[in-house]
PDB file of N, CA and C in Angstrom:
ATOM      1  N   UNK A   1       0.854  -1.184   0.000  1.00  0.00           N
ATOM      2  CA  UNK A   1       0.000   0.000   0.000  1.00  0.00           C
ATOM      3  C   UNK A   1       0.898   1.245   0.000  1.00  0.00           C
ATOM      4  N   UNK A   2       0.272   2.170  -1.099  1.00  0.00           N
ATOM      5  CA  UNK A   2       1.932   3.294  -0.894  1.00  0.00           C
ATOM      6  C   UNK A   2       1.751   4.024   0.537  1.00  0.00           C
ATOM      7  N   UNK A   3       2.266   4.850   0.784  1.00  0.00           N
ATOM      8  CA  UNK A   3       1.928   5.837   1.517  1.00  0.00           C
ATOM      9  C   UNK A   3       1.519   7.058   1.536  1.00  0.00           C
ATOM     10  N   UNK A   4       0.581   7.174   2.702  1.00  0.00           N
ATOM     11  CA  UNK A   4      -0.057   8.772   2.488  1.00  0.00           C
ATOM     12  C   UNK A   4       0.044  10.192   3.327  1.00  0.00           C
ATOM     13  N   UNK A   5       0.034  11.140   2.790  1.00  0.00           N
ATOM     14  CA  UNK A   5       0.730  12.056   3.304  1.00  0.00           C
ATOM     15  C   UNK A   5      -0.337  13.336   3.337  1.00  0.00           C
ATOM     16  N   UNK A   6      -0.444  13.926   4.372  1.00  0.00           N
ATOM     17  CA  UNK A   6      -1.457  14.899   4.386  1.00  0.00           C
ATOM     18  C   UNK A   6      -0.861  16.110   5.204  1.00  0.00           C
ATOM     19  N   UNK A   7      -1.273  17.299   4.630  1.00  0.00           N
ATOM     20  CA  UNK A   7      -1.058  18.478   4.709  1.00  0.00           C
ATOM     21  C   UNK A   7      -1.383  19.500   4.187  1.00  0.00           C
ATOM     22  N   UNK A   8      -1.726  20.638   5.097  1.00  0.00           N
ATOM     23  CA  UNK A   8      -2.705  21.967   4.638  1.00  0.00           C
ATOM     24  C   UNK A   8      -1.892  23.022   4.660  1.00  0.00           C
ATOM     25  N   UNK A   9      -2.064  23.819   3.507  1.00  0.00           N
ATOM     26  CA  UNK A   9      -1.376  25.048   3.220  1.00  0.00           C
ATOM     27  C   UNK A   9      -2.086  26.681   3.673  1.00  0.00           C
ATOM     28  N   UNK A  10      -2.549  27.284   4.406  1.00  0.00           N
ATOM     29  CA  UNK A  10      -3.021  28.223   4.914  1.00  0.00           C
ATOM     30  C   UNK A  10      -3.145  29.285   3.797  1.00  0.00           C
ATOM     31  N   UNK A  11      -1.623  29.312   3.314  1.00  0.00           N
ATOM     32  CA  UNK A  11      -1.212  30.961   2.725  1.00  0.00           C
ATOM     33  C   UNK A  11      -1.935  30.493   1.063  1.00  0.00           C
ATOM     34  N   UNK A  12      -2.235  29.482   0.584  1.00  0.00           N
ATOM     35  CA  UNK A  12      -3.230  29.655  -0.768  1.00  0.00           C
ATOM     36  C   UNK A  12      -4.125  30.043  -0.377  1.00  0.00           C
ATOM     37  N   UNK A  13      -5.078  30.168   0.743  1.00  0.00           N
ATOM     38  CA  UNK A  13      -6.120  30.845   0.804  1.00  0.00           C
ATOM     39  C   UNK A  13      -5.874  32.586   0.502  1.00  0.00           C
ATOM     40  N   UNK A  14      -5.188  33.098   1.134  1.00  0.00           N
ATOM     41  CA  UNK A  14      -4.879  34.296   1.351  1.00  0.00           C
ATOM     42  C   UNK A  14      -4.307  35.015  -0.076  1.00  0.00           C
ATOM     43  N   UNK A  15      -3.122  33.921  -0.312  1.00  0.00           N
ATOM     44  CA  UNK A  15      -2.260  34.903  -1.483  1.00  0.00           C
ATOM     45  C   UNK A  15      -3.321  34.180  -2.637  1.00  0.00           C
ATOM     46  N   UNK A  16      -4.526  33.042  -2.931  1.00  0.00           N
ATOM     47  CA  UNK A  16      -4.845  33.142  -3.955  1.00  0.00           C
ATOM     48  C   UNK A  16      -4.336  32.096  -5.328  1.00  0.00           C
ATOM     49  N   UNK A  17      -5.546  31.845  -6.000  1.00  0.00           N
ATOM     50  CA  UNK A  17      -4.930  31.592  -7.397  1.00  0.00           C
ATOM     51  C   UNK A  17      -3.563  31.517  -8.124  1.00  0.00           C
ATOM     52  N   UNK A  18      -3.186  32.635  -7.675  1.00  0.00           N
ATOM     53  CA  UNK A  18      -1.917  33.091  -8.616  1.00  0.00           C
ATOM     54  C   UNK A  18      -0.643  32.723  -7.781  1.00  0.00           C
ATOM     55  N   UNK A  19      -0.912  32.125  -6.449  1.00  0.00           N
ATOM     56  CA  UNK A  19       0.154  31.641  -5.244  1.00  0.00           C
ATOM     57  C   UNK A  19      -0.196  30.169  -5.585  1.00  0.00           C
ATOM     58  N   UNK A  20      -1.413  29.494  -5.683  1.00  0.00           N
ATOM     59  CA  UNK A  20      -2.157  27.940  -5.471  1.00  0.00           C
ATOM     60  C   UNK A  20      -1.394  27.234  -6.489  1.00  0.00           C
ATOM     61  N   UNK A  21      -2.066  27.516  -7.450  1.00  0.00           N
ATOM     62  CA  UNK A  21      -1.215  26.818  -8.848  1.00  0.00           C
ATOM     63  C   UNK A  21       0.165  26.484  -9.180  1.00  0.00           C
ATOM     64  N   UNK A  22       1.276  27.487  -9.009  1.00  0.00           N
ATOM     65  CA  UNK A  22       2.650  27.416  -9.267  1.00  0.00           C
ATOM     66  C   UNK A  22       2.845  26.423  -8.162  1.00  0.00           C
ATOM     67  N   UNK A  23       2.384  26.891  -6.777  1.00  0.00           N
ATOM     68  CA  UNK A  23       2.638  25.924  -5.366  1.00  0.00           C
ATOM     69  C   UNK A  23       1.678  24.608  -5.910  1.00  0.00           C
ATOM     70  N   UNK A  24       0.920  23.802  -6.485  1.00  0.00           N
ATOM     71  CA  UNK A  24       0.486  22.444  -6.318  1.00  0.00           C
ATOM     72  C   UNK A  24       1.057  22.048  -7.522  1.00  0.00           C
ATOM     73  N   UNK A  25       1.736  22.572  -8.451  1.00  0.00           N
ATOM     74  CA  UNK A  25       2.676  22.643  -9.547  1.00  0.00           C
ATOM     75  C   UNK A  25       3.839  21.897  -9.266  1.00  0.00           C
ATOM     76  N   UNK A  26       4.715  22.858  -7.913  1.00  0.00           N
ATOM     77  CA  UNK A  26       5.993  22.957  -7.900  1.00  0.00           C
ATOM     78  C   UNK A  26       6.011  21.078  -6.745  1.00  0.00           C
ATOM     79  N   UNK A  27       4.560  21.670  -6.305  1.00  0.00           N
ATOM     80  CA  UNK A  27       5.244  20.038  -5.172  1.00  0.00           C
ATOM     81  C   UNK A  27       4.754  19.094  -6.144  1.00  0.00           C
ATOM     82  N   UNK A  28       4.042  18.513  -7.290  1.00  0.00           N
ATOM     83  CA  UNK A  28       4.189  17.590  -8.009  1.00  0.00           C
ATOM     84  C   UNK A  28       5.443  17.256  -8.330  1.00  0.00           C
ATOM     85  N   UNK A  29       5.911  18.556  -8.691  1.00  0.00           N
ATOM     86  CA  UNK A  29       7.391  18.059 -10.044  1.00  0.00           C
ATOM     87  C   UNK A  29       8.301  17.650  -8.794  1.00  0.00           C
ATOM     88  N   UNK A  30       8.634  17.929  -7.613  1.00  0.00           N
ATOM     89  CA  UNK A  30       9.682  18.106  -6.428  1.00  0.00           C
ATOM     90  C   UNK A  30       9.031  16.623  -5.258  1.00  0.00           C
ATOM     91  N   UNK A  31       8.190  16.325  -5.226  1.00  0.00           N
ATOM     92  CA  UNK A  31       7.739  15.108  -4.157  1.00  0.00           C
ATOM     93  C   UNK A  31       7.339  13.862  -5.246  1.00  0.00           C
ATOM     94  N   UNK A  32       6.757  14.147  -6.381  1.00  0.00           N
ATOM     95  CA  UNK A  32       5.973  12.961  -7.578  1.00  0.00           C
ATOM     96  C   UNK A  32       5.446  12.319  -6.944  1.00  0.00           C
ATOM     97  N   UNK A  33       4.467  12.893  -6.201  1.00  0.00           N
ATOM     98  CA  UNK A  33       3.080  12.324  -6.119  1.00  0.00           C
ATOM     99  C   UNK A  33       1.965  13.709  -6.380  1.00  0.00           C
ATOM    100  N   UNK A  34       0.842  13.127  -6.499  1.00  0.00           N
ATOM    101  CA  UNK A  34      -0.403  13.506  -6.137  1.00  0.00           C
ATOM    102  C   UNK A  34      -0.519  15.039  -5.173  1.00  0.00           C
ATOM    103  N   UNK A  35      -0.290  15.758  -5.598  1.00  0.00           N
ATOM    104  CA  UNK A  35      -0.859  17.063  -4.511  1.00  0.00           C
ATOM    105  C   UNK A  35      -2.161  17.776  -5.409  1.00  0.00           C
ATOM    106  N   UNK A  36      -2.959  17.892  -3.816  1.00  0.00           N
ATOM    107  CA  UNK A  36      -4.163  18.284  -3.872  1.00  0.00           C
ATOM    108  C   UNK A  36      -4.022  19.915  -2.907  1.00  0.00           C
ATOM    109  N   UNK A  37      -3.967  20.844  -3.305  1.00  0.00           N
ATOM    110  CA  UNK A  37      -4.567  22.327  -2.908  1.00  0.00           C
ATOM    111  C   UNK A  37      -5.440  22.543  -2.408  1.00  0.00           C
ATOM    112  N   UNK A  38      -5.957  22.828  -1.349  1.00  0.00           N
ATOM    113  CA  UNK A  38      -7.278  22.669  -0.709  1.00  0.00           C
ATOM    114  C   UNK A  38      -7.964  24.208  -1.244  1.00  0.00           C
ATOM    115  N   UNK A  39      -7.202  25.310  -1.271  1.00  0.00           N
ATOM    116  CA  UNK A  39      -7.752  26.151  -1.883  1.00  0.00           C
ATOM    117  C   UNK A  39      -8.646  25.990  -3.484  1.00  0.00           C
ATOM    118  N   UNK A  40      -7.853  25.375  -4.112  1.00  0.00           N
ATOM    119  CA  UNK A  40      -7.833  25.051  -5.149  1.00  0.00           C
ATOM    120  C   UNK A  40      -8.916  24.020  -5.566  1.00  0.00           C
ATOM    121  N   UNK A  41      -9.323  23.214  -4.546  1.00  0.00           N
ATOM    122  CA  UNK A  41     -10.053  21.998  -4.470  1.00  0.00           C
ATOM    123  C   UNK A  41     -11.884  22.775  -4.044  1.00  0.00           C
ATOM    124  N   UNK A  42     -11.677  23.650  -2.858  1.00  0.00           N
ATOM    125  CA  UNK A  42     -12.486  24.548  -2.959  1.00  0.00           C
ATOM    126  C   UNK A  42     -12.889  24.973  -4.270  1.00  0.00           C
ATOM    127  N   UNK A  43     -12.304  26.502  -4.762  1.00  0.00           N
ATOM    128  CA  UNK A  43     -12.775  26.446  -6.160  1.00  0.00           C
ATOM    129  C   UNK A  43     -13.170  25.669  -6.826  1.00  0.00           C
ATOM    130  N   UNK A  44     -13.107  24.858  -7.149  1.00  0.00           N
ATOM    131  CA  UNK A  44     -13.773  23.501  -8.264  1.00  0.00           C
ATOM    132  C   UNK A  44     -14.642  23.334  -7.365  1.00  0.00           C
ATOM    133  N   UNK A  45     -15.128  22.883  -6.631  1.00  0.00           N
ATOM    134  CA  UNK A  45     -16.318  22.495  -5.899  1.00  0.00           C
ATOM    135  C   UNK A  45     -17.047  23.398  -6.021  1.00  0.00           C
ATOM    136  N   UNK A  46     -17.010  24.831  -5.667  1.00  0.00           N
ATOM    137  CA  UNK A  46     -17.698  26.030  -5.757  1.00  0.00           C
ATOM    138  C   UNK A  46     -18.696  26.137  -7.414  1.00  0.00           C
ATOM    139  N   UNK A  47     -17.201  26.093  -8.078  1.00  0.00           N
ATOM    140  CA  UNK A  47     -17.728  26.167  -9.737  1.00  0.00           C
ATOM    141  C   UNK A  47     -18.692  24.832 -10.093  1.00  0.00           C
ATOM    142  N   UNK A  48     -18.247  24.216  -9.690  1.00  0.00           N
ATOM    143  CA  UNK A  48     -19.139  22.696 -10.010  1.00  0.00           C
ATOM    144  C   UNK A  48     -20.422  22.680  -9.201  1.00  0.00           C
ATOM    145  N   UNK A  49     -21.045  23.254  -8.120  1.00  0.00           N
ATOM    146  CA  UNK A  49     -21.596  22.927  -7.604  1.00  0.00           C
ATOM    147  C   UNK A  49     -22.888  24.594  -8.441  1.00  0.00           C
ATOM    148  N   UNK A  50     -21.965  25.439  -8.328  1.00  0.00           N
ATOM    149  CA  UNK A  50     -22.554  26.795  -9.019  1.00  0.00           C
ATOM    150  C   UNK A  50     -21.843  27.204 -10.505  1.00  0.00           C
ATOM    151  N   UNK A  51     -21.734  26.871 -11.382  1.00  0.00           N
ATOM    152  CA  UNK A  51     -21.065  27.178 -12.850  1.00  0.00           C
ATOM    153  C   UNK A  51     -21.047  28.194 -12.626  1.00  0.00           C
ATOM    154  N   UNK A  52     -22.023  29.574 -12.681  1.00  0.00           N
ATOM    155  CA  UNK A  52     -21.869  30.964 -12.996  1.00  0.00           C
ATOM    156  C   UNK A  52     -20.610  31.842 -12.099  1.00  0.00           C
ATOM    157  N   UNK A  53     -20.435  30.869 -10.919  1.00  0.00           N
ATOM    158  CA  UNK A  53     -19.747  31.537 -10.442  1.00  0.00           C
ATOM    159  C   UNK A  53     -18.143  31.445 -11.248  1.00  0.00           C
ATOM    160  N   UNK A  54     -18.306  30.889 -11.669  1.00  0.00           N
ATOM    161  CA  UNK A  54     -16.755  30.424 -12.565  1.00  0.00           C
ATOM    162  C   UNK A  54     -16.135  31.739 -13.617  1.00  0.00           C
ATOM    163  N   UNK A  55     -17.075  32.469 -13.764  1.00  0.00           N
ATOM    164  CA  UNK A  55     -17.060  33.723 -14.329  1.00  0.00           C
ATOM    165  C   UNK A  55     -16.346  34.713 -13.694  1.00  0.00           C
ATOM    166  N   UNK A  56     -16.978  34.871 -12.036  1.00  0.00           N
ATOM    167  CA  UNK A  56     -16.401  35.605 -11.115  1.00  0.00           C
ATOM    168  C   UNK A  56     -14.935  35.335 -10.681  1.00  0.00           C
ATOM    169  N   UNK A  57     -14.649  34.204 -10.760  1.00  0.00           N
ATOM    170  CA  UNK A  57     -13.490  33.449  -9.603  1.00  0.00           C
ATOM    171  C   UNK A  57     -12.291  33.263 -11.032  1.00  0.00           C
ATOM    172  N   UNK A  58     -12.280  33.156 -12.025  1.00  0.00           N
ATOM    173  CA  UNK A  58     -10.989  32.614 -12.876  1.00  0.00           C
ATOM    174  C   UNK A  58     -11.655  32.936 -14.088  1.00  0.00           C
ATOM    175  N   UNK A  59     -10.240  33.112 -15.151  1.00  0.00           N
ATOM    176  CA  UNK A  59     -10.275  33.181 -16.006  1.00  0.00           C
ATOM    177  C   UNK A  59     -10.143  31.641 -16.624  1.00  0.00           C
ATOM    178  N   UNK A  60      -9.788  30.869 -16.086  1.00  0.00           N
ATOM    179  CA  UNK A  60      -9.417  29.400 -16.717  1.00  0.00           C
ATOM    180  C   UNK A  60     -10.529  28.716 -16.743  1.00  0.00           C
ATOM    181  N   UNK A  61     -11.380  28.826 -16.579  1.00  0.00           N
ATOM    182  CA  UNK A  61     -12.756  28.034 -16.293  1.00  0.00           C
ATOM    183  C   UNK A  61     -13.143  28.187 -18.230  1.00  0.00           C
TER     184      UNK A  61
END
């Protein structure tokens, strides 16, 4: 069974999008596993659960 590793990042909430991405980016390429952004994981839930808001929150949608 591999192992699992859990941990929350505070400062994507705060600094945002433009902090979230490069950071769940940089620990893929540097750990090779699986990182999940909780900020980030938010958003998608938000948009998925409400589409229109996807307008408000990102341009990548």
């Amino acid at each position: 069974m591999p192992k699992r590793v859990y941990g929350f990042t505070t400062a994507t909430f705060y600094r945002g999008r433009v902090f979230a991405e490069p950071l769940e980016q940089r620990l893929r390429r540097v750990l090779g596993v699986l990182v999940v952004v909780p900020a980030l994981a938010l958003l998608e839930a938000l948009v998925y659960l409400k589409p229109n808001l996807c307008l408000q929150l990102s341009s990548k949608c």
